[in-house]
PDB file of N, CA and C in Angstrom:
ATOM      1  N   UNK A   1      31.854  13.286  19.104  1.00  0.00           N
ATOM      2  CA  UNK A   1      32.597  13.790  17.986  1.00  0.00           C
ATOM      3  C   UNK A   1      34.067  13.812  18.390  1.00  0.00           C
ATOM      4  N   UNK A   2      34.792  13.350  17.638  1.00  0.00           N
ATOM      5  CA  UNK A   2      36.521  13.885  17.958  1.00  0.00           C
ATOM      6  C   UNK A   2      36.467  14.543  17.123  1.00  0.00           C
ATOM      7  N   UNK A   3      37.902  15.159  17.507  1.00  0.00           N
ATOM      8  CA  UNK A   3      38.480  16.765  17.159  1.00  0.00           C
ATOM      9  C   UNK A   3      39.655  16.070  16.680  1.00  0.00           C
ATOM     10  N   UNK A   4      39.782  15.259  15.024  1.00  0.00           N
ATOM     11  CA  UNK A   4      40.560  14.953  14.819  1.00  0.00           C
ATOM     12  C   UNK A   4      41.488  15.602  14.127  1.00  0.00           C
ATOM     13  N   UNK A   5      41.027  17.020  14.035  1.00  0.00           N
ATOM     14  CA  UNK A   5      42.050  18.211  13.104  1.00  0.00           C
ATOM     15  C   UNK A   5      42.243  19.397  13.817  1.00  0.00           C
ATOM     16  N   UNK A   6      41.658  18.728  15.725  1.00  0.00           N
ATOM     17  CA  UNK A   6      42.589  19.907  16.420  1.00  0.00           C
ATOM     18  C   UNK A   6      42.042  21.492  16.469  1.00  0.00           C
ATOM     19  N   UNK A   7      40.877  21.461  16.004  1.00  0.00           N
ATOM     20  CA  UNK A   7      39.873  23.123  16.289  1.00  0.00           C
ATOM     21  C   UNK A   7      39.677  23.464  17.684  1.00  0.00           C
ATOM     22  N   UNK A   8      38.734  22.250  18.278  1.00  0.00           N
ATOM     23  CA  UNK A   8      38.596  22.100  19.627  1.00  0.00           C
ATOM     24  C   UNK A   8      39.568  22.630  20.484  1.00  0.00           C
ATOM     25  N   UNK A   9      40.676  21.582  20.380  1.00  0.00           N
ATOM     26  CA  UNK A   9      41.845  21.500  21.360  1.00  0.00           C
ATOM     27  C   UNK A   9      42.908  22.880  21.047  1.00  0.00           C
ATOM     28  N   UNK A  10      42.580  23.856  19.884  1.00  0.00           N
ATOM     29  CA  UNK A  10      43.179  25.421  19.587  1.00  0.00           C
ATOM     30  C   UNK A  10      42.645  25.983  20.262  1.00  0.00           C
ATOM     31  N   UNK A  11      41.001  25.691  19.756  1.00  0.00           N
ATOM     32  CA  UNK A  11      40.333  27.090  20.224  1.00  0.00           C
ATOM     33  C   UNK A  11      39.880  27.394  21.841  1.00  0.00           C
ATOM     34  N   UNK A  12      40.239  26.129  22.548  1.00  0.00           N
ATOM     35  CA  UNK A  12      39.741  26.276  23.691  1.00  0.00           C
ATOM     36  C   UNK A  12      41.197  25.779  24.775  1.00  0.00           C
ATOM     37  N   UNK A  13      42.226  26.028  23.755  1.00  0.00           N
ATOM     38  CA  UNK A  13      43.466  25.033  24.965  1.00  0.00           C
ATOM     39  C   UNK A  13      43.448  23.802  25.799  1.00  0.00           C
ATOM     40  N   UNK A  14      42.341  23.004  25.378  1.00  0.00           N
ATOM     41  CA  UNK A  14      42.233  21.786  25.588  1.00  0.00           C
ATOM     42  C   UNK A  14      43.749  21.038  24.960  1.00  0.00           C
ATOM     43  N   UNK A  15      43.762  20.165  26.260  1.00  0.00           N
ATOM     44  CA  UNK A  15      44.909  18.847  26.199  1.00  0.00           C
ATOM     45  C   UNK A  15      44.786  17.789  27.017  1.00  0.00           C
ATOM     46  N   UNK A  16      45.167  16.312  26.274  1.00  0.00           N
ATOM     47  CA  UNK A  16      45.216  16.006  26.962  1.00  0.00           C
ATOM     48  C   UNK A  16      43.924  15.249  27.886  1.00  0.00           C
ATOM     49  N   UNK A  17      43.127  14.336  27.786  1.00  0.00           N
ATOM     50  CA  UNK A  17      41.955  14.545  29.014  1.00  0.00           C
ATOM     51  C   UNK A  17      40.954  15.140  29.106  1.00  0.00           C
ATOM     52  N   UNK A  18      41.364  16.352  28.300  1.00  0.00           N
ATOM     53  CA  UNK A  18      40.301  17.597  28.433  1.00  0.00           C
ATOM     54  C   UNK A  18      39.083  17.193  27.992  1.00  0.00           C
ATOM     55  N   UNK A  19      37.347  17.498  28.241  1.00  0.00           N
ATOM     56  CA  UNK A  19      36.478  17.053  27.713  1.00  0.00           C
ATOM     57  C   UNK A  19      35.589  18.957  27.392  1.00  0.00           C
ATOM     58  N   UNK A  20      35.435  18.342  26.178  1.00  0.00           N
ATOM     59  CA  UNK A  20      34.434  19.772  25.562  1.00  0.00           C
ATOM     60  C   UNK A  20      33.354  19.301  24.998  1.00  0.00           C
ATOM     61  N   UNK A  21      32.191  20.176  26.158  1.00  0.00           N
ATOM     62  CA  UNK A  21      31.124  19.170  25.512  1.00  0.00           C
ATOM     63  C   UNK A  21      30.323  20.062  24.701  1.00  0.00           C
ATOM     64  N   UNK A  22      29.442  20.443  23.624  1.00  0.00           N
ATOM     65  CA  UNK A  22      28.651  21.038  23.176  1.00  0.00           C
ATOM     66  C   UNK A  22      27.565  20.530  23.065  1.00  0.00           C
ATOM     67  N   UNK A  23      26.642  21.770  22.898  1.00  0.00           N
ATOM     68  CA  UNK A  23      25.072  21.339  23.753  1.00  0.00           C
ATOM     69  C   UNK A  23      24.321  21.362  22.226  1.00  0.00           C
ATOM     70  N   UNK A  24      23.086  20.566  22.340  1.00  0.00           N
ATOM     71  CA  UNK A  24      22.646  20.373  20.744  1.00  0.00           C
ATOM     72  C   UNK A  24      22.051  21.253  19.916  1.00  0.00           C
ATOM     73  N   UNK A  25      22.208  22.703  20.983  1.00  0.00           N
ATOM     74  CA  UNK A  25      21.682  24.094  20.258  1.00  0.00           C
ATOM     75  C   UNK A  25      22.994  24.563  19.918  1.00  0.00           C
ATOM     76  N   UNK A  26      24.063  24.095  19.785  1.00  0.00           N
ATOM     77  CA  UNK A  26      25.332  24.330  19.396  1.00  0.00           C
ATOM     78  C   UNK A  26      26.608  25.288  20.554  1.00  0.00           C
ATOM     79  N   UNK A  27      25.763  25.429  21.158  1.00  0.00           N
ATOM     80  CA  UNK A  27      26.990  26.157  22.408  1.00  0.00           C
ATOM     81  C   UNK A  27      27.593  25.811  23.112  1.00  0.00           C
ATOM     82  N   UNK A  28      28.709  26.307  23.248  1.00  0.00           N
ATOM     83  CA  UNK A  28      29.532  25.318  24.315  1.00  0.00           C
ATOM     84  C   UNK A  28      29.123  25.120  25.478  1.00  0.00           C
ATOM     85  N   UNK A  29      28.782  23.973  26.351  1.00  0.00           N
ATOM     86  CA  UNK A  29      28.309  23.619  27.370  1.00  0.00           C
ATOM     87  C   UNK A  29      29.168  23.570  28.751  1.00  0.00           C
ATOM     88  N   UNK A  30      30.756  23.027  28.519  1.00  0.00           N
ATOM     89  CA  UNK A  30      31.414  22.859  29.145  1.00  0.00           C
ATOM     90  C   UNK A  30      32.607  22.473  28.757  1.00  0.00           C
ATOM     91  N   UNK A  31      33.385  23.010  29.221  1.00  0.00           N
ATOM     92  CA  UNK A  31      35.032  22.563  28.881  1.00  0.00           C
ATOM     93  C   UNK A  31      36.089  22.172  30.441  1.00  0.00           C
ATOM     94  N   UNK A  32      36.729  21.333  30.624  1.00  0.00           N
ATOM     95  CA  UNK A  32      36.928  20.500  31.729  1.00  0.00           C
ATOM     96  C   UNK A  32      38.347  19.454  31.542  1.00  0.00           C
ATOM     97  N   UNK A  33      38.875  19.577  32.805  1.00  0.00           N
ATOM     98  CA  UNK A  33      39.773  19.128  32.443  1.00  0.00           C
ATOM     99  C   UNK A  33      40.353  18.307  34.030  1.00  0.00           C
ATOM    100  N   UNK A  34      40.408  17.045  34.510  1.00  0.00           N
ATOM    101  CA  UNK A  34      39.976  16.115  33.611  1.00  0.00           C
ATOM    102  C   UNK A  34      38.706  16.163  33.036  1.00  0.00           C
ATOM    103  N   UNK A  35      38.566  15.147  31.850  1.00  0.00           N
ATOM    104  CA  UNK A  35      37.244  14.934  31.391  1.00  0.00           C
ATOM    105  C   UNK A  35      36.408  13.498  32.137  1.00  0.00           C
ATOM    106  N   UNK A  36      35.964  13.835  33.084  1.00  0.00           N
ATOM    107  CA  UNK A  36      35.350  12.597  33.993  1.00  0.00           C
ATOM    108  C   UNK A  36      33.874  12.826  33.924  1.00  0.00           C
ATOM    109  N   UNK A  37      33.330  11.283  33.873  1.00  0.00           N
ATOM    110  CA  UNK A  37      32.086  11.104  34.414  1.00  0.00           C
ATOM    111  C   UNK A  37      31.507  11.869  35.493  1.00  0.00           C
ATOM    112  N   UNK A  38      32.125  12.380  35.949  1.00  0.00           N
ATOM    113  CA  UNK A  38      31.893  13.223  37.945  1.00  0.00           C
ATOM    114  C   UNK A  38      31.420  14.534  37.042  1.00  0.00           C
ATOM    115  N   UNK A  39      32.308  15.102  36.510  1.00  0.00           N
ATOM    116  CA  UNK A  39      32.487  16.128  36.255  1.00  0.00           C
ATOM    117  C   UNK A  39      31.176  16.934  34.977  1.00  0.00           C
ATOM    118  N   UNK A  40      31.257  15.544  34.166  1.00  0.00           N
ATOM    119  CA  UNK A  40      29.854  15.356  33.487  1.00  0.00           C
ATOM    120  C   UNK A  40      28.338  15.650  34.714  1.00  0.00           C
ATOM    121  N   UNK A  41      28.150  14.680  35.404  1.00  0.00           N
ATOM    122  CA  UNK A  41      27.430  14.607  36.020  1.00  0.00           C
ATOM    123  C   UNK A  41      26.768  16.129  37.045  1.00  0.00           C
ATOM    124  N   UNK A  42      28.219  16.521  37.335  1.00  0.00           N
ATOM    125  CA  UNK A  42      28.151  17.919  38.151  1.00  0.00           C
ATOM    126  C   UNK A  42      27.467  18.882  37.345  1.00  0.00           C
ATOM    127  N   UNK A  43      27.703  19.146  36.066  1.00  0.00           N
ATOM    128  CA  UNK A  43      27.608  19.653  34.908  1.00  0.00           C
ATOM    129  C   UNK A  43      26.136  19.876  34.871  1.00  0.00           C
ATOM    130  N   UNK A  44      25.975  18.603  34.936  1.00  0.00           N
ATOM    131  CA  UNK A  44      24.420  18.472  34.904  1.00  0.00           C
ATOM    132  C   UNK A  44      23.193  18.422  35.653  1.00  0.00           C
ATOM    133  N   UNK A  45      23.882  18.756  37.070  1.00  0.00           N
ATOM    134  CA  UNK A  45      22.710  19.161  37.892  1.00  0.00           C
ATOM    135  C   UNK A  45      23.475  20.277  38.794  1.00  0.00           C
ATOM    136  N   UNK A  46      24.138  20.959  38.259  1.00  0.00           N
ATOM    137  CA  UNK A  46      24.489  22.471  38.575  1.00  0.00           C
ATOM    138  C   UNK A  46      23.563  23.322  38.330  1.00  0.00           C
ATOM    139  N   UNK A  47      22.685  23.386  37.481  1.00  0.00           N
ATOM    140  CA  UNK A  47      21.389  24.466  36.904  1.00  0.00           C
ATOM    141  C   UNK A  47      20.443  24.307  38.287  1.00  0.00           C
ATOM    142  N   UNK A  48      20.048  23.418  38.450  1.00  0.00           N
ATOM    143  CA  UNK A  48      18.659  22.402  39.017  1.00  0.00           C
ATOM    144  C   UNK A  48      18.963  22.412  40.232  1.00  0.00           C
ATOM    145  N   UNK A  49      20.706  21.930  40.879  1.00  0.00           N
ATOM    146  CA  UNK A  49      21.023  21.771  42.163  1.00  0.00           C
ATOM    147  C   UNK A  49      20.670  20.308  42.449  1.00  0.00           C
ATOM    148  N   UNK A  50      21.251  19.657  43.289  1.00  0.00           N
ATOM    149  CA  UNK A  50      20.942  17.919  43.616  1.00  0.00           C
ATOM    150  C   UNK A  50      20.256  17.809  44.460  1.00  0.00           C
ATOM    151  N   UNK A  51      19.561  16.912  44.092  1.00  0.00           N
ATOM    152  CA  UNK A  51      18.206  16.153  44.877  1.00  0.00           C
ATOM    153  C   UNK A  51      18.041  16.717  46.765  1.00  0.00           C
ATOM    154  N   UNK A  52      19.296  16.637  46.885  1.00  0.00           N
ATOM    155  CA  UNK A  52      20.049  17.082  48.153  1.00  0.00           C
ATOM    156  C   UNK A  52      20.116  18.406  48.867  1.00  0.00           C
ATOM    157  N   UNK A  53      20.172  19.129  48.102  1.00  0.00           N
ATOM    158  CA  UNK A  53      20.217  20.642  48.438  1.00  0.00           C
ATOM    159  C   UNK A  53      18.839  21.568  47.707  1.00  0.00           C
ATOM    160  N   UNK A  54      17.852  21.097  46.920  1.00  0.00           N
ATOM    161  CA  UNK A  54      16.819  21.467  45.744  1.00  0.00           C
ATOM    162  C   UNK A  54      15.922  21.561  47.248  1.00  0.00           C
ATOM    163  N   UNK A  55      15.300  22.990  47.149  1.00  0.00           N
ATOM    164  CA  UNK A  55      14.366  23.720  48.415  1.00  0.00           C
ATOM    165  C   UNK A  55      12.749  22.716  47.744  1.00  0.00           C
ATOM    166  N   UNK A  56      12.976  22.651  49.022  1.00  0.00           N
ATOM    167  CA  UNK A  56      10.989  21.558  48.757  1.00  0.00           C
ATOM    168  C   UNK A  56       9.833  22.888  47.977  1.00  0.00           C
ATOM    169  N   UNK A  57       8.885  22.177  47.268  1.00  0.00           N
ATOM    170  CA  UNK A  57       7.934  23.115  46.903  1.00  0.00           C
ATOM    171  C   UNK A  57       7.163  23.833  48.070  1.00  0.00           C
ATOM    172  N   UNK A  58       6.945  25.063  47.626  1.00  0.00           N
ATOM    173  CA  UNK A  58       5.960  25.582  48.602  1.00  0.00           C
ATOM    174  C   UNK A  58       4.621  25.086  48.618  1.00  0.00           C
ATOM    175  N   UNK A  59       4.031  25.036  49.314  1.00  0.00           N
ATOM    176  CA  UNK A  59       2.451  24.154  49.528  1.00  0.00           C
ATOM    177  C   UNK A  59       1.631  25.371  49.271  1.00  0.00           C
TER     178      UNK A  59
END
């Protein structure tokens, strides 16, 4: 979606780069600045933790 009348970029001081993402239950998910792929990505396995650091199941 763009924010071509500027709600977004008021209500949250976004400029510029900035990426605001909203989640499809309608809440804001994340607001970021730059708006990068990385930053997306982080976003998204911040809950869960990466493959990398995620504690093995207990047996």
């Amino acid at each position: 979606m763009i924010d071509s009348d500027g709600h977004v970029r008021a209500g949250y001081d976004a400029t510029g780069g900035s990426l605001v993402l909203i989640r499809p239950d309608g809440y804001l998910g994340l607001v970021t600045n730059p708006g990068t792929a990385e930053r997306i990505n982080d976003y998204g396995t911040a809950p869960h933790g990466s493959p990398a650091t995620r504690a093995a199941p207990a047996p």
